[in-house]
C-alpha atoms as a PDB file:
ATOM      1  CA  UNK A   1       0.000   0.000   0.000  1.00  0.00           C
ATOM      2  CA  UNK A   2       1.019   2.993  -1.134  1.00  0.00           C
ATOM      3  CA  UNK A   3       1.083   5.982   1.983  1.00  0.00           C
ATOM      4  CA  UNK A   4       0.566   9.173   1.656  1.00  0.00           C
ATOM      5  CA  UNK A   5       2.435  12.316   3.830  1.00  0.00           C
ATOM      6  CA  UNK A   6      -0.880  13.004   5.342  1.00  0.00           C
ATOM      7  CA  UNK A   7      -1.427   9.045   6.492  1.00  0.00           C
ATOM      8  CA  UNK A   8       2.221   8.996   7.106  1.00  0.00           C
ATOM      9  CA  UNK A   9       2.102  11.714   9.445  1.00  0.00           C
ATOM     10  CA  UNK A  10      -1.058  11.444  11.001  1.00  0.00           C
ATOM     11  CA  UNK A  11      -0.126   7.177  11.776  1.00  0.00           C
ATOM     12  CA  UNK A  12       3.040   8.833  13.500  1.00  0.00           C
ATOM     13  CA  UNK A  13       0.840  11.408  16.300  1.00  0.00           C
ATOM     14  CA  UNK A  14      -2.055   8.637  16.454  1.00  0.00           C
ATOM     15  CA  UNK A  15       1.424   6.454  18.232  1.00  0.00           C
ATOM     16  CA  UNK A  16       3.192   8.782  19.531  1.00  0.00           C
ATOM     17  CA  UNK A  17       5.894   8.889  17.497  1.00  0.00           C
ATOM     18  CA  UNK A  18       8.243  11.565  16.028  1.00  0.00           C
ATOM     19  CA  UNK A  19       8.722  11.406  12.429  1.00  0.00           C
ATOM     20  CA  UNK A  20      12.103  10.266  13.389  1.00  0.00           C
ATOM     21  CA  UNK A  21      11.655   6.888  15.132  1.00  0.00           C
ATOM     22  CA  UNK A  22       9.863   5.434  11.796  1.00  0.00           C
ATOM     23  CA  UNK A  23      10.098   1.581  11.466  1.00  0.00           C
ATOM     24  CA  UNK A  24      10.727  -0.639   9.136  1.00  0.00           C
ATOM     25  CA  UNK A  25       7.638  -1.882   7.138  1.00  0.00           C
ATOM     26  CA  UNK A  26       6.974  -5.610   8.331  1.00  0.00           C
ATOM     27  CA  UNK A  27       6.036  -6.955   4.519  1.00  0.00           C
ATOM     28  CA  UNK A  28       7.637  -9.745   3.115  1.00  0.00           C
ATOM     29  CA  UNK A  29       8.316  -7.747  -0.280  1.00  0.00           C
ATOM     30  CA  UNK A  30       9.499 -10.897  -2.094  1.00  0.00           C
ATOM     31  CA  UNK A  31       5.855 -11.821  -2.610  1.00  0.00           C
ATOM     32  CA  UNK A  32       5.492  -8.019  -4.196  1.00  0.00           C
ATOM     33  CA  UNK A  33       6.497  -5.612  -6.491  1.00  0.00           C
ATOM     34  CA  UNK A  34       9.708  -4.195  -6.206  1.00  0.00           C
ATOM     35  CA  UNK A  35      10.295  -0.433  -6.711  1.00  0.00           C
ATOM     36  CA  UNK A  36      13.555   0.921  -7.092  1.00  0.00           C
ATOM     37  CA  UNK A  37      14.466   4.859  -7.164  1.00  0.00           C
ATOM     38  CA  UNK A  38      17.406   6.155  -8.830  1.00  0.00           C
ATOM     39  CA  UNK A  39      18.121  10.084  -7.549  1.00  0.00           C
ATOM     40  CA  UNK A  40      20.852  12.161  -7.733  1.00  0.00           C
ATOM     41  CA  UNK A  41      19.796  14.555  -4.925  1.00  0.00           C
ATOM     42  CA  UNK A  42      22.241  17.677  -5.500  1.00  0.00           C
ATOM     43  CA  UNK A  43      23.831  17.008  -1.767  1.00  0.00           C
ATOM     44  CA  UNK A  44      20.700  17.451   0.123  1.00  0.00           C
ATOM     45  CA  UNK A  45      20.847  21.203  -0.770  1.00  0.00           C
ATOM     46  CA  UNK A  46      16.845  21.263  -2.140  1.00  0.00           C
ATOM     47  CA  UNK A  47      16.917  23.339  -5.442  1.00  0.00           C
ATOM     48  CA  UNK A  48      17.275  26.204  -6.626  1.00  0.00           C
ATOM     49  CA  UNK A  49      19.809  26.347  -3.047  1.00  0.00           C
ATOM     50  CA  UNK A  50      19.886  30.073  -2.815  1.00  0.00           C
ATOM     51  CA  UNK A  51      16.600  30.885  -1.759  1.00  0.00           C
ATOM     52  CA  UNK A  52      15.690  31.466   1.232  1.00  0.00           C
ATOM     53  CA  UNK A  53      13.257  28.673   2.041  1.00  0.00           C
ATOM     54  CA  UNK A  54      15.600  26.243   0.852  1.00  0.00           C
ATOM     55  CA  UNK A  55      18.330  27.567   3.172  1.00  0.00           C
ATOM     56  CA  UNK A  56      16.193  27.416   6.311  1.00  0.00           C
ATOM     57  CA  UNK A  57      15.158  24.029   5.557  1.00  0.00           C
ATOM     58  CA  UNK A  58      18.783  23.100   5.351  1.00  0.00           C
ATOM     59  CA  UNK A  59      19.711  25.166   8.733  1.00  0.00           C
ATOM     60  CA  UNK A  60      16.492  23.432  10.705  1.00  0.00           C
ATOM     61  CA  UNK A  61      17.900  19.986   9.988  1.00  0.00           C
ATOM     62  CA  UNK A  62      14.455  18.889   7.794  1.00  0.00           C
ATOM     63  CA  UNK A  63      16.377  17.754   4.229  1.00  0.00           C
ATOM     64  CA  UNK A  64      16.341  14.228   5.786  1.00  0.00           C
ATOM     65  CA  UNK A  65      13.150  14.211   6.503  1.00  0.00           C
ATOM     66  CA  UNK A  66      11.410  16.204   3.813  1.00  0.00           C
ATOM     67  CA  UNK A  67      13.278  13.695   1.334  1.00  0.00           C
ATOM     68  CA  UNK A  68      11.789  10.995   3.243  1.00  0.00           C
ATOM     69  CA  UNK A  69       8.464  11.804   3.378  1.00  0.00           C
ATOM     70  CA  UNK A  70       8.559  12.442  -0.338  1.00  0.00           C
ATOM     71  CA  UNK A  71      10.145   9.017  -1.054  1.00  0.00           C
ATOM     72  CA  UNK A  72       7.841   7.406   1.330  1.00  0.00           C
ATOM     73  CA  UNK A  73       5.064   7.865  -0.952  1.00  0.00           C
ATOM     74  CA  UNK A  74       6.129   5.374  -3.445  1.00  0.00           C
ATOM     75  CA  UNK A  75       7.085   2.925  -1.412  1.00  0.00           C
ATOM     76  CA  UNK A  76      10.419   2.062  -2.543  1.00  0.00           C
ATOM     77  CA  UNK A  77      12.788  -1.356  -1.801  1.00  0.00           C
ATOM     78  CA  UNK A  78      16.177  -0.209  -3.271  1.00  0.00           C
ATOM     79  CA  UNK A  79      17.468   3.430  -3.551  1.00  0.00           C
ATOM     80  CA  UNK A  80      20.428   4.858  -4.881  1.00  0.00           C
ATOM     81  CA  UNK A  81      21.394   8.374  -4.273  1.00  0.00           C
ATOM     82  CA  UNK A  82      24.049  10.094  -6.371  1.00  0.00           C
ATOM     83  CA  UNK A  83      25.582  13.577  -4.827  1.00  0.00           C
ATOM     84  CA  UNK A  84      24.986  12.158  -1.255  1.00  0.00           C
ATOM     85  CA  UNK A  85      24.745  14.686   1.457  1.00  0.00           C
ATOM     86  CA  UNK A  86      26.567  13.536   4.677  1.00  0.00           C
ATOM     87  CA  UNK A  87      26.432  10.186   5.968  1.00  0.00           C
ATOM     88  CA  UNK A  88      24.837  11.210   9.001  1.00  0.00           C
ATOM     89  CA  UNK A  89      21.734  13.113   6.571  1.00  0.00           C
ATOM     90  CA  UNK A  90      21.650   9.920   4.499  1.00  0.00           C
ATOM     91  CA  UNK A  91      21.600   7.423   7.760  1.00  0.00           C
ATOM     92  CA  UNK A  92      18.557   9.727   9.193  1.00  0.00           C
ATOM     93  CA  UNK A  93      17.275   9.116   6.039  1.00  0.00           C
ATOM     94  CA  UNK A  94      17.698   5.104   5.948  1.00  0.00           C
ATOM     95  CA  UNK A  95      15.807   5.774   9.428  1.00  0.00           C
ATOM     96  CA  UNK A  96      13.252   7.199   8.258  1.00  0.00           C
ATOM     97  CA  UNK A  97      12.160   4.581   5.614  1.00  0.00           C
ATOM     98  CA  UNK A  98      13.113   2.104   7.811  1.00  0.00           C
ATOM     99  CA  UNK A  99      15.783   0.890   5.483  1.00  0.00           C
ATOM    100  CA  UNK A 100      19.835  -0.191   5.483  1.00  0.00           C
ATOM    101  CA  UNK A 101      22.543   1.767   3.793  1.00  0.00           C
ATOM    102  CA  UNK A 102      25.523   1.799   2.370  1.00  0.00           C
ATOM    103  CA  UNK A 103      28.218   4.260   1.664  1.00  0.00           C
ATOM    104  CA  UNK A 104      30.294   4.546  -1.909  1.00  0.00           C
ATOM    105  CA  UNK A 105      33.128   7.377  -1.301  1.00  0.00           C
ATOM    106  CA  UNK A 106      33.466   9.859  -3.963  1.00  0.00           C
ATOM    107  CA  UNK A 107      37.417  10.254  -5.909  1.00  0.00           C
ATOM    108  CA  UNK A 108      36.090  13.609  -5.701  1.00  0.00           C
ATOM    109  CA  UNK A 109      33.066  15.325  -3.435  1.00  0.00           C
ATOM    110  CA  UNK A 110      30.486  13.799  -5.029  1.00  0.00           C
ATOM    111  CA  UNK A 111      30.118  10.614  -2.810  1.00  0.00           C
ATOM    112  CA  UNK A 112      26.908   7.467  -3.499  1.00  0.00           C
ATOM    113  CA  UNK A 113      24.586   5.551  -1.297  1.00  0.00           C
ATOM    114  CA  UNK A 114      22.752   2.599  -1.525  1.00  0.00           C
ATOM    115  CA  UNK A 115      19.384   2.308   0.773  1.00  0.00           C
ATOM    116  CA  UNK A 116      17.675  -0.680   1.082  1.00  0.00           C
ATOM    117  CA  UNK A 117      14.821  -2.298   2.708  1.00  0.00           C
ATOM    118  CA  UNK A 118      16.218  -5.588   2.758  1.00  0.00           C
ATOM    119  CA  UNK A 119      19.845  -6.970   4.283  1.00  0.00           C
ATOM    120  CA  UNK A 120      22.812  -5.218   1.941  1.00  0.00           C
ATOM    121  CA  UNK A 121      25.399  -8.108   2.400  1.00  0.00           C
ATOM    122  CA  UNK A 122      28.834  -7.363   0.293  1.00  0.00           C
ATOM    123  CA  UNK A 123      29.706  -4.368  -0.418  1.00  0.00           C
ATOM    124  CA  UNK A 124      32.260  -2.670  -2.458  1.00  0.00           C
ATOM    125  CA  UNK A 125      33.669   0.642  -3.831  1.00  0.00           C
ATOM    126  CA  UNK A 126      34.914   1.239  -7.398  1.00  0.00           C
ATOM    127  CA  UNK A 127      35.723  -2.739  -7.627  1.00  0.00           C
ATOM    128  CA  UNK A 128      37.933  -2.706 -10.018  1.00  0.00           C
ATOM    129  CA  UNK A 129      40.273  -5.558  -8.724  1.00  0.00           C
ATOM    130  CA  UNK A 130      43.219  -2.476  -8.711  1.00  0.00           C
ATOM    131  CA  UNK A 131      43.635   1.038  -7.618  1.00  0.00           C
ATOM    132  CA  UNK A 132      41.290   3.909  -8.654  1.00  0.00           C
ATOM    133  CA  UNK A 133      42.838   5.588 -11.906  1.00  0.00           C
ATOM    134  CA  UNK A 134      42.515   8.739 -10.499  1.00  0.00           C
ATOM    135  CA  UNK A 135      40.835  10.602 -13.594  1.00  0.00           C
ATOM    136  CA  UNK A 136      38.376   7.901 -13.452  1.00  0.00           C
ATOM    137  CA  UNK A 137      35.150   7.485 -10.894  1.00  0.00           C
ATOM    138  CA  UNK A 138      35.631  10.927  -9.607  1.00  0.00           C
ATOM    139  CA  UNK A 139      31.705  10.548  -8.769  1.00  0.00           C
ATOM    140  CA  UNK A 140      30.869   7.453  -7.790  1.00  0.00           C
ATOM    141  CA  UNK A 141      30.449   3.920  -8.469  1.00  0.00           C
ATOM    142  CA  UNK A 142      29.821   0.967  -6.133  1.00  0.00           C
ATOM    143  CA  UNK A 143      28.428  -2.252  -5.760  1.00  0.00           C
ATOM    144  CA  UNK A 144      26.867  -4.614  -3.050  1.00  0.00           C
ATOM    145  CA  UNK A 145      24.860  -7.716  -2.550  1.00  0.00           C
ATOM    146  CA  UNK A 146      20.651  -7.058  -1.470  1.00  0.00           C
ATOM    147  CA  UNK A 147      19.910 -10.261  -0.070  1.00  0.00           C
ATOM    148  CA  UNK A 148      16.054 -10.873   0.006  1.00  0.00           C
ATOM    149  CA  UNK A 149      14.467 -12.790   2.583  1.00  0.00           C
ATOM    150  CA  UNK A 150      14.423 -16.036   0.437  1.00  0.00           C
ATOM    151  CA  UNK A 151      18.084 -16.400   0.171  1.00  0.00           C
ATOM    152  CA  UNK A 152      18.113 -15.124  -3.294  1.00  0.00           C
ATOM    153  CA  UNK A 153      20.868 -11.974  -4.129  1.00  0.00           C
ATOM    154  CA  UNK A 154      20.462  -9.367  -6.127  1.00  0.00           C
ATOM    155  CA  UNK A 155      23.464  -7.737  -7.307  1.00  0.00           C
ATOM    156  CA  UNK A 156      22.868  -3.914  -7.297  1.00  0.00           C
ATOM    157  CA  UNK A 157      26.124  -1.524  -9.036  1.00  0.00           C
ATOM    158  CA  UNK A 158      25.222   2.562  -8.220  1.00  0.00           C
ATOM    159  CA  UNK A 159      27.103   4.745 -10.082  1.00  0.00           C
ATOM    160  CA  UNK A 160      27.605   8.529 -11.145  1.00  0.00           C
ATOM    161  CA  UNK A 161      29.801   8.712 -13.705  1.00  0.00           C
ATOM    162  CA  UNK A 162      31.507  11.900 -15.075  1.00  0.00           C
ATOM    163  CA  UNK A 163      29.609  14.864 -16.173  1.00  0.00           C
ATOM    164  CA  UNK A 164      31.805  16.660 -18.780  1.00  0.00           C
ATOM    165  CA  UNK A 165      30.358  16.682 -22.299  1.00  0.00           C
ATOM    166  CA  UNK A 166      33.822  15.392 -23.662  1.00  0.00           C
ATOM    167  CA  UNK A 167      32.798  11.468 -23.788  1.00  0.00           C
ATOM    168  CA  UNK A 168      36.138  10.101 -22.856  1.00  0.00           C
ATOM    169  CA  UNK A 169      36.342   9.861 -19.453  1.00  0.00           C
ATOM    170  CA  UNK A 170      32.827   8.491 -19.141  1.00  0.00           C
ATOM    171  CA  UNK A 171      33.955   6.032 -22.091  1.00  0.00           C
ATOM    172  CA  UNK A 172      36.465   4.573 -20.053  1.00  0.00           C
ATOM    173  CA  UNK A 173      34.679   4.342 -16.898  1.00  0.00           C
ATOM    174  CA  UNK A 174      31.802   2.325 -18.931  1.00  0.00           C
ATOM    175  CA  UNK A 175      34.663   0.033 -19.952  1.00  0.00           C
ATOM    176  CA  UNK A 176      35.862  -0.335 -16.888  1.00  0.00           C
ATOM    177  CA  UNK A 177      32.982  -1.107 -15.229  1.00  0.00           C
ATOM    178  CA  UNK A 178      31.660  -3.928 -17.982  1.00  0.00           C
ATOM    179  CA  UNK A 179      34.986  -5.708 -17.453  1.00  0.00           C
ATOM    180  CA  UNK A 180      34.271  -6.112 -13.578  1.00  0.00           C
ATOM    181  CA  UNK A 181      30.521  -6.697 -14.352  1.00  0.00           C
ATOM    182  CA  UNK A 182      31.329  -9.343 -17.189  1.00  0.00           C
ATOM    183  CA  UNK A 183      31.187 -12.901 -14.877  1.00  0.00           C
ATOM    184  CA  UNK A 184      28.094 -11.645 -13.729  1.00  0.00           C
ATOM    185  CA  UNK A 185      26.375 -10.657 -16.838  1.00  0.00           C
ATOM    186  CA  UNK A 186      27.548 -13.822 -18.677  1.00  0.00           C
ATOM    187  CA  UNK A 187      26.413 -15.850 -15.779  1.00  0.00           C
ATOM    188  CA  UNK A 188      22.839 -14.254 -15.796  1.00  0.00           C
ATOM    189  CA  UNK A 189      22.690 -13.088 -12.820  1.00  0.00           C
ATOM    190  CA  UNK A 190      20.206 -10.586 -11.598  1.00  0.00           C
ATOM    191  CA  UNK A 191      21.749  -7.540 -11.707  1.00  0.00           C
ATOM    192  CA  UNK A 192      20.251  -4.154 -11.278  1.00  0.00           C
ATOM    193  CA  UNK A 193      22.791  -0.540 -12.336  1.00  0.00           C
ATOM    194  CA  UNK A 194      20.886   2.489 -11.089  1.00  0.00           C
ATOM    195  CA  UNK A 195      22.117   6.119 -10.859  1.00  0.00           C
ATOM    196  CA  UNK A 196      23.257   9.444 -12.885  1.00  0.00           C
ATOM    197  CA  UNK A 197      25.213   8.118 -15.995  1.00  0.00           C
ATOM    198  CA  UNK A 198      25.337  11.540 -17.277  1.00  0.00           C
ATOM    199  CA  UNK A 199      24.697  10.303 -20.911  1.00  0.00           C
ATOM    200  CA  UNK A 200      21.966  10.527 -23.148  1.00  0.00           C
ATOM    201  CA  UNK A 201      20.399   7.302 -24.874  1.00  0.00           C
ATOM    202  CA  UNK A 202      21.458   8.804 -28.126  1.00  0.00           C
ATOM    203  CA  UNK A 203      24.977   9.302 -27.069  1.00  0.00           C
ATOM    204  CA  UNK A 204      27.881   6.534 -27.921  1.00  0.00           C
ATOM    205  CA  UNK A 205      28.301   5.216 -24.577  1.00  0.00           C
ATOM    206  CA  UNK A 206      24.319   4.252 -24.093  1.00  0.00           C
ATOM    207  CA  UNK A 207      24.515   1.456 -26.728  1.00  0.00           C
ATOM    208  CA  UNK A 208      27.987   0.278 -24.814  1.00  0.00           C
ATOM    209  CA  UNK A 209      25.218  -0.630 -21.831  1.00  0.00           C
ATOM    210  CA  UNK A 210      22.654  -2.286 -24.463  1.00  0.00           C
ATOM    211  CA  UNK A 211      25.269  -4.170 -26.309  1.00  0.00           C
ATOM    212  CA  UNK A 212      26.664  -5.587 -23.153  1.00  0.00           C
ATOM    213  CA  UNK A 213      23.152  -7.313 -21.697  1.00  0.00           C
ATOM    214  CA  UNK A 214      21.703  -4.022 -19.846  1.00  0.00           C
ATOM    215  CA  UNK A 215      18.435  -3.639 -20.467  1.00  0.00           C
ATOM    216  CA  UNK A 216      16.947   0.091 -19.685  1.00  0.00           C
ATOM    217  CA  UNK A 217      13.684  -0.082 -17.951  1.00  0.00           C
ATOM    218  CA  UNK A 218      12.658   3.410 -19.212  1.00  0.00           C
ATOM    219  CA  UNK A 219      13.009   2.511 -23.371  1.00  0.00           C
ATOM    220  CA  UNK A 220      11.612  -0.897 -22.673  1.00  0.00           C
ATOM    221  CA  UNK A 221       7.997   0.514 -21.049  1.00  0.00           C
ATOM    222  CA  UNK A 222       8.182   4.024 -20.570  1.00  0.00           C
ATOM    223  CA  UNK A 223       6.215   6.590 -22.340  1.00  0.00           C
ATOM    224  CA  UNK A 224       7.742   9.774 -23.774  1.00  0.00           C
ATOM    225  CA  UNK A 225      11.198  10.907 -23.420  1.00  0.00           C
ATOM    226  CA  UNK A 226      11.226  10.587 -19.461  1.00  0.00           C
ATOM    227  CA  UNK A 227      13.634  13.816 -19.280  1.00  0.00           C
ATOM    228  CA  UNK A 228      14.868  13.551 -15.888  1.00  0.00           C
ATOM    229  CA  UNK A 229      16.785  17.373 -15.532  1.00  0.00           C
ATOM    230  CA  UNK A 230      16.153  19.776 -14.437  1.00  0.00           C
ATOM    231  CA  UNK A 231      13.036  19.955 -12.219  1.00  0.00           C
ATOM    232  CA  UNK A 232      11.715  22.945 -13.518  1.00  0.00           C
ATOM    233  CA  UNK A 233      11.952  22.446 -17.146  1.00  0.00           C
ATOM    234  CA  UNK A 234      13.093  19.064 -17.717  1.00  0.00           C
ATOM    235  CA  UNK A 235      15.119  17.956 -20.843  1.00  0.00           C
ATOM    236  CA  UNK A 236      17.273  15.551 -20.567  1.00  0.00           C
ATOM    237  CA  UNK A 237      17.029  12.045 -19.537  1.00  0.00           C
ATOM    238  CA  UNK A 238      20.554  10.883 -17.923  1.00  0.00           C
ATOM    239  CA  UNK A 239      19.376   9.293 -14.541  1.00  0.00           C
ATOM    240  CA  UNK A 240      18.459   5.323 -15.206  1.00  0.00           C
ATOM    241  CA  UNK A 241      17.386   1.840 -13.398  1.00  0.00           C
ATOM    242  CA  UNK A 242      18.887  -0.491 -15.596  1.00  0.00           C
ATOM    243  CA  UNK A 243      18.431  -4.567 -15.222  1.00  0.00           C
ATOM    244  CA  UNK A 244      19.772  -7.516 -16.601  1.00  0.00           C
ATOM    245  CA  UNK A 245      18.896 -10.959 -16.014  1.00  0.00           C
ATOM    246  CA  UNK A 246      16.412 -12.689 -14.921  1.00  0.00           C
ATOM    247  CA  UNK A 247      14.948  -9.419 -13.058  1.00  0.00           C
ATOM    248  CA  UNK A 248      15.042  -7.587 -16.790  1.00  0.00           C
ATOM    249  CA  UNK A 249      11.811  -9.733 -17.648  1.00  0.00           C
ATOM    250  CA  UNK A 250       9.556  -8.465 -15.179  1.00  0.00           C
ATOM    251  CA  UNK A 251      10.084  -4.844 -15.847  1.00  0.00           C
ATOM    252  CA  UNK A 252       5.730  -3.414 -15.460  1.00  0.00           C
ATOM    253  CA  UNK A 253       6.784   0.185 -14.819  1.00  0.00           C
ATOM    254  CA  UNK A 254       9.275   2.892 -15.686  1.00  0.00           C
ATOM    255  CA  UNK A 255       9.024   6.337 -15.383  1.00  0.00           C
ATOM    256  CA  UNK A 256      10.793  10.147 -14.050  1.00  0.00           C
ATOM    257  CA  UNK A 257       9.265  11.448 -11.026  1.00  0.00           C
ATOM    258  CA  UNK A 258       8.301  14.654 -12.184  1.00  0.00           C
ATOM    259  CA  UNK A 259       5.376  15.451  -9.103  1.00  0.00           C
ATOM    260  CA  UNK A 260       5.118  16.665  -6.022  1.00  0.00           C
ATOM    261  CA  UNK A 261       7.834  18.173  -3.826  1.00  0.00           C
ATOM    262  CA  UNK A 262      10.466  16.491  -6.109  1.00  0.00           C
ATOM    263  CA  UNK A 263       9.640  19.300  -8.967  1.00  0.00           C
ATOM    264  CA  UNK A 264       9.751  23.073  -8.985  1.00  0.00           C
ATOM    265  CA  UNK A 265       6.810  24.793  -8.985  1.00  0.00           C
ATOM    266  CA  UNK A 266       8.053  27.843 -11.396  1.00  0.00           C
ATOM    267  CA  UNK A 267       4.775  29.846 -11.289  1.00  0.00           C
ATOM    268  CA  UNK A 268       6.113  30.400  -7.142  1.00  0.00           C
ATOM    269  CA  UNK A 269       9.553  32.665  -6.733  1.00  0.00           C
ATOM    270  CA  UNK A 270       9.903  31.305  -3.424  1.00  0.00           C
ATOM    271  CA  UNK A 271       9.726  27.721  -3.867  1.00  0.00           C
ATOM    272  CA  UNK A 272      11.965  24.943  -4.354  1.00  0.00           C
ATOM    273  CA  UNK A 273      12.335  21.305  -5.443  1.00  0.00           C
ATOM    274  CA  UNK A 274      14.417  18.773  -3.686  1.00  0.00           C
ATOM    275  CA  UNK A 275      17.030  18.450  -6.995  1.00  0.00           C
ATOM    276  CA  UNK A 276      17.561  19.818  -9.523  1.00  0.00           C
ATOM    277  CA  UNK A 277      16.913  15.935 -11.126  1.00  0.00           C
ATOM    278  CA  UNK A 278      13.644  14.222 -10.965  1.00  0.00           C
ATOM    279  CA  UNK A 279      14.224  10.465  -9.402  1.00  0.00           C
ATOM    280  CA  UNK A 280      13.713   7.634 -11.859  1.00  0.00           C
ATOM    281  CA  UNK A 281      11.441   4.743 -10.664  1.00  0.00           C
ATOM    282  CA  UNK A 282      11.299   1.439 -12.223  1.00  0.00           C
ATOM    283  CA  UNK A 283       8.923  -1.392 -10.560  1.00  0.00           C
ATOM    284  CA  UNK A 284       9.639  -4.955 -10.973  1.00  0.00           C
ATOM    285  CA  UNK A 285       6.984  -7.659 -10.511  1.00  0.00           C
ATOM    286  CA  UNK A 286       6.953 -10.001  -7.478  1.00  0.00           C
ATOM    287  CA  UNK A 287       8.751 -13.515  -8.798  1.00  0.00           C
ATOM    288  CA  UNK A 288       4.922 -15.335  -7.511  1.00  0.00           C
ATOM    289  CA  UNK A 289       3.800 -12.772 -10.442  1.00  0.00           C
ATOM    290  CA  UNK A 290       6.391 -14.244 -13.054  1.00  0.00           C
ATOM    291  CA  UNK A 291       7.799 -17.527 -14.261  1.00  0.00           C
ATOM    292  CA  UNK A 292      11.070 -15.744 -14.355  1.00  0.00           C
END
């Protein structure tokens, strides 16, 4: 069930409860759907981060929470966050949602995290088998091991790779990361990439993904162009959930988020979104749904 701020809020005074002591949701979520969030969330910052409600929000401490609430809506299992605010905002937010987390340091100041409502077992960052190249992965890239409750991984990579519009740093990262991905892709395992790839699906290094096994949720049921930046105007559609495996066959949603708190309302001078991206959500269907 899907819960809305008002519900969520009003469930937390009917207890007793602050928003901060929310716990985990007690569903066994390998009998349902599974929603995953991709979001680069410009450090927490809300967006445009000069005005003036955006800075109070920051100096009251309520990013973590507003972010929360918003999320909270859709429910989500897996989330990956690129431009990561502290580790301390991100772990309120894990609290909030009642989830686990994970943090990928950035080469540069643009660190990841993975939430997620189920066990995150493995984890590693930029695994690469050897040292960081240092003009490579200056965002981030990691990748860890969500256990479900029925024993069965799911191998989850989050990644932000290099923004420049010069494709030959983000070229090599792709590379890079296929060749550590490769014994899992040729091994079909479920695999899930999620984050800001900074690329365009009619730029060279989409079809790298495609011709490697990745499957992107968004061309294979989305409608549209899905732009996913900026929130006020959005044109461009870099942020992704890609799947491969098994998981890839039970794609039933895709989509930009581009609603509620998580876009700009440009008719008001004072307002502000929590990017300046819109979160991409992809659902999956429950395996009882599938004979995958």
């Amino acid at each position: 069930m899907t819960i809305s701020r008002r519900g969520f809020c009003a469930a937390l005074g009917a207890a007793g409860l602050s928003v901060t002591t929310v716990p985990a949701f007690a569903d066994d979520r390998t009998t349902r759907p599974l929603t995953v969030i991709a979001y680069n969330i410009y450090a927490g910052k809300g967006w445009p981060d000069d005005r003036p409600l955006a800075k109070q929000a920051v100096r009251q401490g309520q990013m973590a929470r507003r972010l929360a609430m918003e999320l909270a809506l859709y429910n989500p299992d897996i989330i990956s966050f690129s431009e990561s605010p502290s580790e301390a905002i991100v772990a309120e937010i894990a609290e909030h949602l009642g989830m686990h987390h994970v943090r990928f340091p950035s080469g540069g100041n643009w660190p990841g995290s993975l939430l997620s409502r189920f066990e995150i077992g493995d984890s590693e960052n930029v695994p690469l088998g050897y040292e960081r190249p240092q003009e490579l992965f200056t965002r981030h890239w990691g990748r860890a091991t969500v256990q479900f409750p029925d024993g069965k991984p799911l191998i989850v990579h989050s990644a932000h790779l290099h923004p420049v519009p010069d494709a030959t740093i983000r070229l090599q990262e792709i590379a890079a990361m296929l060749r550590s991905m490769k014994e899992d892709l040729e091994a079909g395992r479920s695999m899930l990439l999620i984050g800001d790839l900074n690329h365009a699906p009619d730029m060279p290094e989409y079809q790298h993904w495609i011709d490697a096994g990745w499957v992107d949720t968004f061309a294979k049921i989305g409608q549209g162009a899905g732009p996913t930046i900026k929130a006020d105007d959005p044109k461009y559609r870099i942020d992704y959930v890609l799947a491969a495996g098994p998981i890839a066959e039970r794609i039933v949603e895709s989509r930009p988020l581009f609603e509620g708190a998580f876009r700009l309302n440009v008719s008001d001078p004072a307002a502000f979104a929590l990017s300046d991206h819109l979160p991409q959500l992809a659902v999956f269907a429950s395996k009882t749904d599938t004979s995958q």
